[in-house]
PDB file of N, CA and C in Angstrom:
ATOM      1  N   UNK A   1      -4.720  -4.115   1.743  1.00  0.00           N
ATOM      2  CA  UNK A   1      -4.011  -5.068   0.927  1.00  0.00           C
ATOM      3  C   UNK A   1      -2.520  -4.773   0.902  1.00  0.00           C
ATOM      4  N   UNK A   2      -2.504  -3.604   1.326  1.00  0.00           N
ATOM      5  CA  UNK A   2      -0.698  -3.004   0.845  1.00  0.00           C
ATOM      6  C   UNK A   2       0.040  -3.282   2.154  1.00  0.00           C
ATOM      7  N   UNK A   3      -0.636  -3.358   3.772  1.00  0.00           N
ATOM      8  CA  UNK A   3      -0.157  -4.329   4.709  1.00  0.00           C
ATOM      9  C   UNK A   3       0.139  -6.057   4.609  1.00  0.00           C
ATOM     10  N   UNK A   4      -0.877  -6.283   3.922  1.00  0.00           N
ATOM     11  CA  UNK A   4      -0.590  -7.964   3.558  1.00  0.00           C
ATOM     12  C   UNK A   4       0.411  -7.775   2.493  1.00  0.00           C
ATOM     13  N   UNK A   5       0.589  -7.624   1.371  1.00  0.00           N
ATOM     14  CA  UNK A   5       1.400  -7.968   0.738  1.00  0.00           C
ATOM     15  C   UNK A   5       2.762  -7.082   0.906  1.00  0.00           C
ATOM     16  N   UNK A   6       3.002  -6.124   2.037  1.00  0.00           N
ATOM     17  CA  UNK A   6       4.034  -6.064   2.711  1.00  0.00           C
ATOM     18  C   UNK A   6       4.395  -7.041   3.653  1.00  0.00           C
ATOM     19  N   UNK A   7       3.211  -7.784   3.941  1.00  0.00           N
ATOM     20  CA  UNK A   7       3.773  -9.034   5.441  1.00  0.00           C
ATOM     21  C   UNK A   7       3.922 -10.437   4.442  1.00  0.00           C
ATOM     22  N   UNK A   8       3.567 -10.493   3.046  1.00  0.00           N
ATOM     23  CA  UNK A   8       3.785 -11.300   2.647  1.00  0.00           C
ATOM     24  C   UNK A   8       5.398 -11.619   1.838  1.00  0.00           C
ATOM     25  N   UNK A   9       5.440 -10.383   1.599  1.00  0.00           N
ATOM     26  CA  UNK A   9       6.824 -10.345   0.600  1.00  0.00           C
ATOM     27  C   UNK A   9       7.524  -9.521   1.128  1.00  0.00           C
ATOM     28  N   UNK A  10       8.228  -9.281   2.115  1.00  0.00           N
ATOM     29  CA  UNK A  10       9.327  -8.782   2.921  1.00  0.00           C
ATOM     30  C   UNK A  10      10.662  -8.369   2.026  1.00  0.00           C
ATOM     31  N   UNK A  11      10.833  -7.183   2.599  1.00  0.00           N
ATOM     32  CA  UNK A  11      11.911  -6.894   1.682  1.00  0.00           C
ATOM     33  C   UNK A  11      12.382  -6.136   0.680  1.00  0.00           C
ATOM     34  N   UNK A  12      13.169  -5.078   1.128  1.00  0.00           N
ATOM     35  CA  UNK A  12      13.621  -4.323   0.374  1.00  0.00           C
ATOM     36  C   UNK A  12      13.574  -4.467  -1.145  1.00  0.00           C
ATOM     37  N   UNK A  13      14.405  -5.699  -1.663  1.00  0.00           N
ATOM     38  CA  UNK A  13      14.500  -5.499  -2.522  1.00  0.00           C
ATOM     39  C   UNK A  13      13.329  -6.600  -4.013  1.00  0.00           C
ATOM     40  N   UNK A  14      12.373  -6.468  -3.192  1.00  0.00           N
ATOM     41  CA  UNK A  14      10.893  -6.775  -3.630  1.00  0.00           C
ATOM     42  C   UNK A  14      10.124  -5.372  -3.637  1.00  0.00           C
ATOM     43  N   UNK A  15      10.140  -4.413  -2.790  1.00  0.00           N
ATOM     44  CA  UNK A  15       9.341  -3.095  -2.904  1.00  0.00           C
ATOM     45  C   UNK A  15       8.771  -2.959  -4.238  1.00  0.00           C
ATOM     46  N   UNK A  16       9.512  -2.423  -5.642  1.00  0.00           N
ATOM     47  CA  UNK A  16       8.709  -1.812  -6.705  1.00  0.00           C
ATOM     48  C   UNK A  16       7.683  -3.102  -7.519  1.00  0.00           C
ATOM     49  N   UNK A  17       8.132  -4.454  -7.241  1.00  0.00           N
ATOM     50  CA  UNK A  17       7.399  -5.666  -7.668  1.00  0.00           C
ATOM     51  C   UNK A  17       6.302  -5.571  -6.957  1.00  0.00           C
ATOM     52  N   UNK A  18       6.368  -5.087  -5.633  1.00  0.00           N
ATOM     53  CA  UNK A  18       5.147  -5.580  -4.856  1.00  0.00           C
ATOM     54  C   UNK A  18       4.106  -4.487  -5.096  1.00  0.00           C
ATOM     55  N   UNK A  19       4.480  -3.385  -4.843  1.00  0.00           N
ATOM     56  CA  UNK A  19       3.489  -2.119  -5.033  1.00  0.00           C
ATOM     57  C   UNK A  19       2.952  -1.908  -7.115  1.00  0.00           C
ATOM     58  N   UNK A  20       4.390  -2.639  -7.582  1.00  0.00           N
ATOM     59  CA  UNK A  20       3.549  -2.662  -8.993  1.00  0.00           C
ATOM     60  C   UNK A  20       2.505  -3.282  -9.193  1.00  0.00           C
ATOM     61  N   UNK A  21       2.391  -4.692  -8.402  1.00  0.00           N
ATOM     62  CA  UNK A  21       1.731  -5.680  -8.700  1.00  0.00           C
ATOM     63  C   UNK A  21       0.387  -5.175  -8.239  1.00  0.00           C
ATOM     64  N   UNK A  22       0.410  -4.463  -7.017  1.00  0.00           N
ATOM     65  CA  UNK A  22      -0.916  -4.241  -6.086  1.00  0.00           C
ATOM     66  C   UNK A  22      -1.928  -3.437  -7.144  1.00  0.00           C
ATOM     67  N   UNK A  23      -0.988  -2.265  -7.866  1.00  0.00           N
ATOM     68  CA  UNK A  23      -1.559  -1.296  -8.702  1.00  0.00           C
ATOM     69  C   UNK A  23      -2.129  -1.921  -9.780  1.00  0.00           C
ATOM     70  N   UNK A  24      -1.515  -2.998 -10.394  1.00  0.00           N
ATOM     71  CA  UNK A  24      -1.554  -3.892 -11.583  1.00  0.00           C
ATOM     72  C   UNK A  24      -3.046  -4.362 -11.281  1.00  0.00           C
ATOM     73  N   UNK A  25      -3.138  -5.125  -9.767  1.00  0.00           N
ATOM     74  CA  UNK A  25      -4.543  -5.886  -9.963  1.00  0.00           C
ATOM     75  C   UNK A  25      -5.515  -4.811 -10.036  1.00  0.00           C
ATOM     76  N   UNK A  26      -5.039  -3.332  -9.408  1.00  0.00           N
ATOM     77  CA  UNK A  26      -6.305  -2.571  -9.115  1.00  0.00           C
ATOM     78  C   UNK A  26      -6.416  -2.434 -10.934  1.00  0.00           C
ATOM     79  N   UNK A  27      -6.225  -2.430 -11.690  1.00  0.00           N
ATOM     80  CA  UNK A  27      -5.874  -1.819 -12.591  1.00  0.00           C
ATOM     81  C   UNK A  27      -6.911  -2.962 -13.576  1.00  0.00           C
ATOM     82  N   UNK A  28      -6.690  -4.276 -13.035  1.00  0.00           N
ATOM     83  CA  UNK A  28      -7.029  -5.266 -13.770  1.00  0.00           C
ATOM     84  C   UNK A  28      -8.807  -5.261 -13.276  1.00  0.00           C
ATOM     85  N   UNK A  29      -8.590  -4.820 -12.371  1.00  0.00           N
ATOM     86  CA  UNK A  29     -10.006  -5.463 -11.500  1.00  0.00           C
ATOM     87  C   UNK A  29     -10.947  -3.856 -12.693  1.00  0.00           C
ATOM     88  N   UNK A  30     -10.662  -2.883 -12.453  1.00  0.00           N
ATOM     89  CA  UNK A  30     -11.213  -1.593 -13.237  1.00  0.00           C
ATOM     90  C   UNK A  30     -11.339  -2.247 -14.787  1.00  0.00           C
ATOM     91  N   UNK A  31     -10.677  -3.016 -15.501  1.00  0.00           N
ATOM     92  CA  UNK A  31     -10.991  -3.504 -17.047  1.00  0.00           C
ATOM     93  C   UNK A  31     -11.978  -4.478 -17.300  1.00  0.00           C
ATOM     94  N   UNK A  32     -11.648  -5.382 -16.011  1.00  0.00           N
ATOM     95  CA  UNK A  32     -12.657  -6.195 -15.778  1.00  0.00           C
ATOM     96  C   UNK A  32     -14.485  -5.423 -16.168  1.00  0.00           C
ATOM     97  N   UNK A  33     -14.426  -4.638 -14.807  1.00  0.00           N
ATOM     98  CA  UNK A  33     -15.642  -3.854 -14.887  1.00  0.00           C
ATOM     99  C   UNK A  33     -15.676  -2.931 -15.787  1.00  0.00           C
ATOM    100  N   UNK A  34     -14.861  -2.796 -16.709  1.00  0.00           N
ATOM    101  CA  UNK A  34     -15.639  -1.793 -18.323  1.00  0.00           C
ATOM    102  C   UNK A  34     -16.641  -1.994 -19.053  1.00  0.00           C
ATOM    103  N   UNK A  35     -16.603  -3.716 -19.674  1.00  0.00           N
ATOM    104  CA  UNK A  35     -17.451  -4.000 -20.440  1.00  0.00           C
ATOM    105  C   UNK A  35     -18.723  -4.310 -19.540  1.00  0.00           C
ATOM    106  N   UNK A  36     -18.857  -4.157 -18.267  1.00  0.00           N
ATOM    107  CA  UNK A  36     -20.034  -4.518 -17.449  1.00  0.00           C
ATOM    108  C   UNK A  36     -21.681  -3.508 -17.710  1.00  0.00           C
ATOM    109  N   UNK A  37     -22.033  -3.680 -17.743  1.00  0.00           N
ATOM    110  CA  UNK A  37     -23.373  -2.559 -17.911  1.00  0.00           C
ATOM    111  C   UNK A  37     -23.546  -2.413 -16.165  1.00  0.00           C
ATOM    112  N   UNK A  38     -23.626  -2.942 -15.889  1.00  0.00           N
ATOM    113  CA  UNK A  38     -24.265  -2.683 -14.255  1.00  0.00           C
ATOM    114  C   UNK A  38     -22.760  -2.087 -13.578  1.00  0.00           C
ATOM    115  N   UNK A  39     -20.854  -1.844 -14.063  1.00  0.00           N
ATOM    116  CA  UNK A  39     -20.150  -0.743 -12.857  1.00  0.00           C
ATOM    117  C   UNK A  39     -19.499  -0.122 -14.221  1.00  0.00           C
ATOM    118  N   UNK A  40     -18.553   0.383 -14.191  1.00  0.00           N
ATOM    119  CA  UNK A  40     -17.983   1.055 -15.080  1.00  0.00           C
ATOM    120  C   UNK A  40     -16.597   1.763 -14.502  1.00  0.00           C
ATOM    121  N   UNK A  41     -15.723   1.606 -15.790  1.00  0.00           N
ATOM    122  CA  UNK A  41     -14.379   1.929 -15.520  1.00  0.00           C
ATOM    123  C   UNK A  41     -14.579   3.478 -14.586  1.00  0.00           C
ATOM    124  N   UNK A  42     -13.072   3.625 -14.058  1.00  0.00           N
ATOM    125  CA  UNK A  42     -13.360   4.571 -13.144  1.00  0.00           C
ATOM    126  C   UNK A  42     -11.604   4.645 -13.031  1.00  0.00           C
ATOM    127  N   UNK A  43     -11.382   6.365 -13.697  1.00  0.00           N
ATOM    128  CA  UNK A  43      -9.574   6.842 -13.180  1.00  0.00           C
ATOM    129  C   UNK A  43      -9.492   6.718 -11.660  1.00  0.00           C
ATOM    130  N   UNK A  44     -10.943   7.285 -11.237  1.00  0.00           N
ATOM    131  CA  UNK A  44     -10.697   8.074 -10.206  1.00  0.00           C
ATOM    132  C   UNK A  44     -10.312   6.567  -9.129  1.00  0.00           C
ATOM    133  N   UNK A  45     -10.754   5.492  -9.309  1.00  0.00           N
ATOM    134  CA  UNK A  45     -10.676   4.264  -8.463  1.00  0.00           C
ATOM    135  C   UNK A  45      -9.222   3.890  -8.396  1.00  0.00           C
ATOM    136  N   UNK A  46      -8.667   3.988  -9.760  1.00  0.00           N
ATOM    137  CA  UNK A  46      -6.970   3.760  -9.792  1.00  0.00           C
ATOM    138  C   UNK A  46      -6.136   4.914  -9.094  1.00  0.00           C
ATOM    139  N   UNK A  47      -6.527   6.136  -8.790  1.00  0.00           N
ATOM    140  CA  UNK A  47      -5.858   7.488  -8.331  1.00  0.00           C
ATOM    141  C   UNK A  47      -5.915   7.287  -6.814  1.00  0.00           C
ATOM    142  N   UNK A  48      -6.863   6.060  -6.399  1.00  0.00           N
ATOM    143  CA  UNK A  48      -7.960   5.935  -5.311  1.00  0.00           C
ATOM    144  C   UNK A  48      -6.466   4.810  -4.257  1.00  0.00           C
ATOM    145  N   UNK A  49      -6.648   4.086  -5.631  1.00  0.00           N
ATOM    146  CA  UNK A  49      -5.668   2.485  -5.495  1.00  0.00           C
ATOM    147  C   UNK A  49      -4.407   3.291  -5.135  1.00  0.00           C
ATOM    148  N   UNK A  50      -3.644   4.201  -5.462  1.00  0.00           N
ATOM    149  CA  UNK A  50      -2.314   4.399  -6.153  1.00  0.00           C
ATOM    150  C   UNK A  50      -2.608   5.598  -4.550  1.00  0.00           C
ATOM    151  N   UNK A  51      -3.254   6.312  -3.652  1.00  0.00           N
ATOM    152  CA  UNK A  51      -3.079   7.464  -2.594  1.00  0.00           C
ATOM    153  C   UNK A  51      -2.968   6.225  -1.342  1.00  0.00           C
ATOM    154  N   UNK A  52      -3.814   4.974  -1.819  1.00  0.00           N
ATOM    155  CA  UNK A  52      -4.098   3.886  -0.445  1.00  0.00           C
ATOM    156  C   UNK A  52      -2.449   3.504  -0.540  1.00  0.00           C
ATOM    157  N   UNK A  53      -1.871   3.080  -1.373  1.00  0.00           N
ATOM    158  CA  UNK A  53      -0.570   2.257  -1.632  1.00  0.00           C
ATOM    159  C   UNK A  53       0.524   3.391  -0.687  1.00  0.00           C
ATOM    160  N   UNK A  54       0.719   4.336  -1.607  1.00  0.00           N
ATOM    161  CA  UNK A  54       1.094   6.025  -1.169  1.00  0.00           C
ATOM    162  C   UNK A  54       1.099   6.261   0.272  1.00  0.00           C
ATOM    163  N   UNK A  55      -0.335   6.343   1.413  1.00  0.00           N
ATOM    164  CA  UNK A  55      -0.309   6.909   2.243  1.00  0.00           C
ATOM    165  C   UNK A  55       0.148   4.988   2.570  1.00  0.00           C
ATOM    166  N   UNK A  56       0.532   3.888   2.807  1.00  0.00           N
ATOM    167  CA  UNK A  56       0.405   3.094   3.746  1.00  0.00           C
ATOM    168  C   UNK A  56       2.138   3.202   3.909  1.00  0.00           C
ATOM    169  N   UNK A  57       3.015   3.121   2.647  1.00  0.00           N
ATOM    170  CA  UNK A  57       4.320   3.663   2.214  1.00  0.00           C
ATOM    171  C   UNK A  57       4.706   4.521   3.477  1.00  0.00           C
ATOM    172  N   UNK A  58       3.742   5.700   3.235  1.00  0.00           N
ATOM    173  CA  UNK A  58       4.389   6.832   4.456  1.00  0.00           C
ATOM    174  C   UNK A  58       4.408   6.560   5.696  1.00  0.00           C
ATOM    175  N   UNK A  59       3.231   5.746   6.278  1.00  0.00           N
ATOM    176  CA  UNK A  59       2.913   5.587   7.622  1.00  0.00           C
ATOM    177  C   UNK A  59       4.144   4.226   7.874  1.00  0.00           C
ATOM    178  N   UNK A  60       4.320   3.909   7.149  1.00  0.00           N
ATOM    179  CA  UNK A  60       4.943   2.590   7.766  1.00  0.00           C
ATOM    180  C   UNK A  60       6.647   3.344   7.674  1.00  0.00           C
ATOM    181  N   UNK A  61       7.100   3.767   7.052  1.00  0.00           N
ATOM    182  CA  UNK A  61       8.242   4.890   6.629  1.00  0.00           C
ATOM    183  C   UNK A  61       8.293   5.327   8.645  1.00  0.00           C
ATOM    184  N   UNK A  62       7.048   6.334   8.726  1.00  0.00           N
ATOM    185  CA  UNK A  62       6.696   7.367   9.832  1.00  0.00           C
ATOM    186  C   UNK A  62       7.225   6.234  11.099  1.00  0.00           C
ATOM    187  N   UNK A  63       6.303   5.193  11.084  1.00  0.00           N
ATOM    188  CA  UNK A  63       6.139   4.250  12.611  1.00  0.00           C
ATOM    189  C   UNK A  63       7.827   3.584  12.356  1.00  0.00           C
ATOM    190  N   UNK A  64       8.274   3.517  11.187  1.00  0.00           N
ATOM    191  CA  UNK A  64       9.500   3.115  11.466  1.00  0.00           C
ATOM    192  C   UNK A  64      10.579   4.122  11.984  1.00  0.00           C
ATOM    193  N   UNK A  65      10.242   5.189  11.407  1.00  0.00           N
ATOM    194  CA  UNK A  65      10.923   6.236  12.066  1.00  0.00           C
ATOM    195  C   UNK A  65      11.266   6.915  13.519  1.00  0.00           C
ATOM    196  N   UNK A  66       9.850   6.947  14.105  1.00  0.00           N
ATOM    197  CA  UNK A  66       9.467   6.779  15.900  1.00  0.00           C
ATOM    198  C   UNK A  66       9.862   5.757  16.337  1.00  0.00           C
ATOM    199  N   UNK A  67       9.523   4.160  15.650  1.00  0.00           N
ATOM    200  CA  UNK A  67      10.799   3.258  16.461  1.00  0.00           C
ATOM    201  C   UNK A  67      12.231   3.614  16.457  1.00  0.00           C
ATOM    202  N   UNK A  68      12.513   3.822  15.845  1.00  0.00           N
ATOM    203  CA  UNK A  68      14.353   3.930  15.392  1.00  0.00           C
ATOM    204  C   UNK A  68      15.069   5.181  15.921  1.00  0.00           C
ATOM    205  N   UNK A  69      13.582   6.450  16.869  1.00  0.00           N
ATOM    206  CA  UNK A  69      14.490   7.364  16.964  1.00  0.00           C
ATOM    207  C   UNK A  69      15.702   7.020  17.849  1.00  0.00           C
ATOM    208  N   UNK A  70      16.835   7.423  18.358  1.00  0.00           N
ATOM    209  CA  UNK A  70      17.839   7.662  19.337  1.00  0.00           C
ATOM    210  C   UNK A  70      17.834   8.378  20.278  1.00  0.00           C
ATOM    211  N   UNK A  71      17.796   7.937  21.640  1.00  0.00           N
ATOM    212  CA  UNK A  71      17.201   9.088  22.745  1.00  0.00           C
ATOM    213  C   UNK A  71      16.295   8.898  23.396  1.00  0.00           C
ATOM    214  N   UNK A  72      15.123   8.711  22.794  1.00  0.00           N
ATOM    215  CA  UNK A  72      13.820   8.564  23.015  1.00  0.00           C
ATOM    216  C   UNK A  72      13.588   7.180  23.918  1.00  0.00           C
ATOM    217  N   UNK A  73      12.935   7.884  25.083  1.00  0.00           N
ATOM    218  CA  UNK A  73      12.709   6.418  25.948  1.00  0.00           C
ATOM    219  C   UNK A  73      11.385   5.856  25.750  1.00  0.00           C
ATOM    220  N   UNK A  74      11.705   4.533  25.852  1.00  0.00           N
ATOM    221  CA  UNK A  74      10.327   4.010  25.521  1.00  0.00           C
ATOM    222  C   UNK A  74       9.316   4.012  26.356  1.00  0.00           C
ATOM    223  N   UNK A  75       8.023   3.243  26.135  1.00  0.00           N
ATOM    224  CA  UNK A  75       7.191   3.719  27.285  1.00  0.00           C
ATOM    225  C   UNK A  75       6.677   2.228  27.654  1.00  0.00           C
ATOM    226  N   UNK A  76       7.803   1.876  28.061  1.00  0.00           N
ATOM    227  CA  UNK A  76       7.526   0.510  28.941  1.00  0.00           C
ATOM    228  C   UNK A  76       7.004   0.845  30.067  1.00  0.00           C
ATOM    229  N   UNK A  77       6.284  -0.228  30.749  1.00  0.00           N
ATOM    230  CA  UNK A  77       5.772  -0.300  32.235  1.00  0.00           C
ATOM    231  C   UNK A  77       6.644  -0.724  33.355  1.00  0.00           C
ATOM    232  N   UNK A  78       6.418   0.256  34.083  1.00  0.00           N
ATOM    233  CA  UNK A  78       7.661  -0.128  35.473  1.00  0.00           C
ATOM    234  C   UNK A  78       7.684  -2.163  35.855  1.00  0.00           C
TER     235      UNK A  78
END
């Protein structure tokens, strides 16, 4: 979800709206299921929500980083 609503809302200066929001629904969807008898609230699902958001942050950070190095030839085909 944290790829789509990075391809949906582009942009720097959308970042803390977008990753709030993502956390927000996980957050909403866990209250939802409290009063349920058949799932039940769960930290560990929001800690769960909040490492997925976290590690997609880094990797996309990382792959932007290996594009952008200087120097580095690419590995086009002759």
């Amino acid at each position: 979800m944290a790829a789509l609503a990075d391809g949906g809302y582009p942009g720097r200066d959308r970042e803390l709206p977008r990753w709030g929001l993502l956390l927000g629904y996980g957050l909403v969807i866990e209250l939802v299921q409290w009063p349920l008898s058949y799932r039940e609230f769960s930290w560990l699902d929001l800690v769960a929500n909040l490492a997925g958001v976290l590690l997609y942050i880094g990797l996309r950070a990382w792959v932007g980083w290996r594009l952008r190095r200087p120097g580095v030839p690419s590995r086009s085909r002759p």
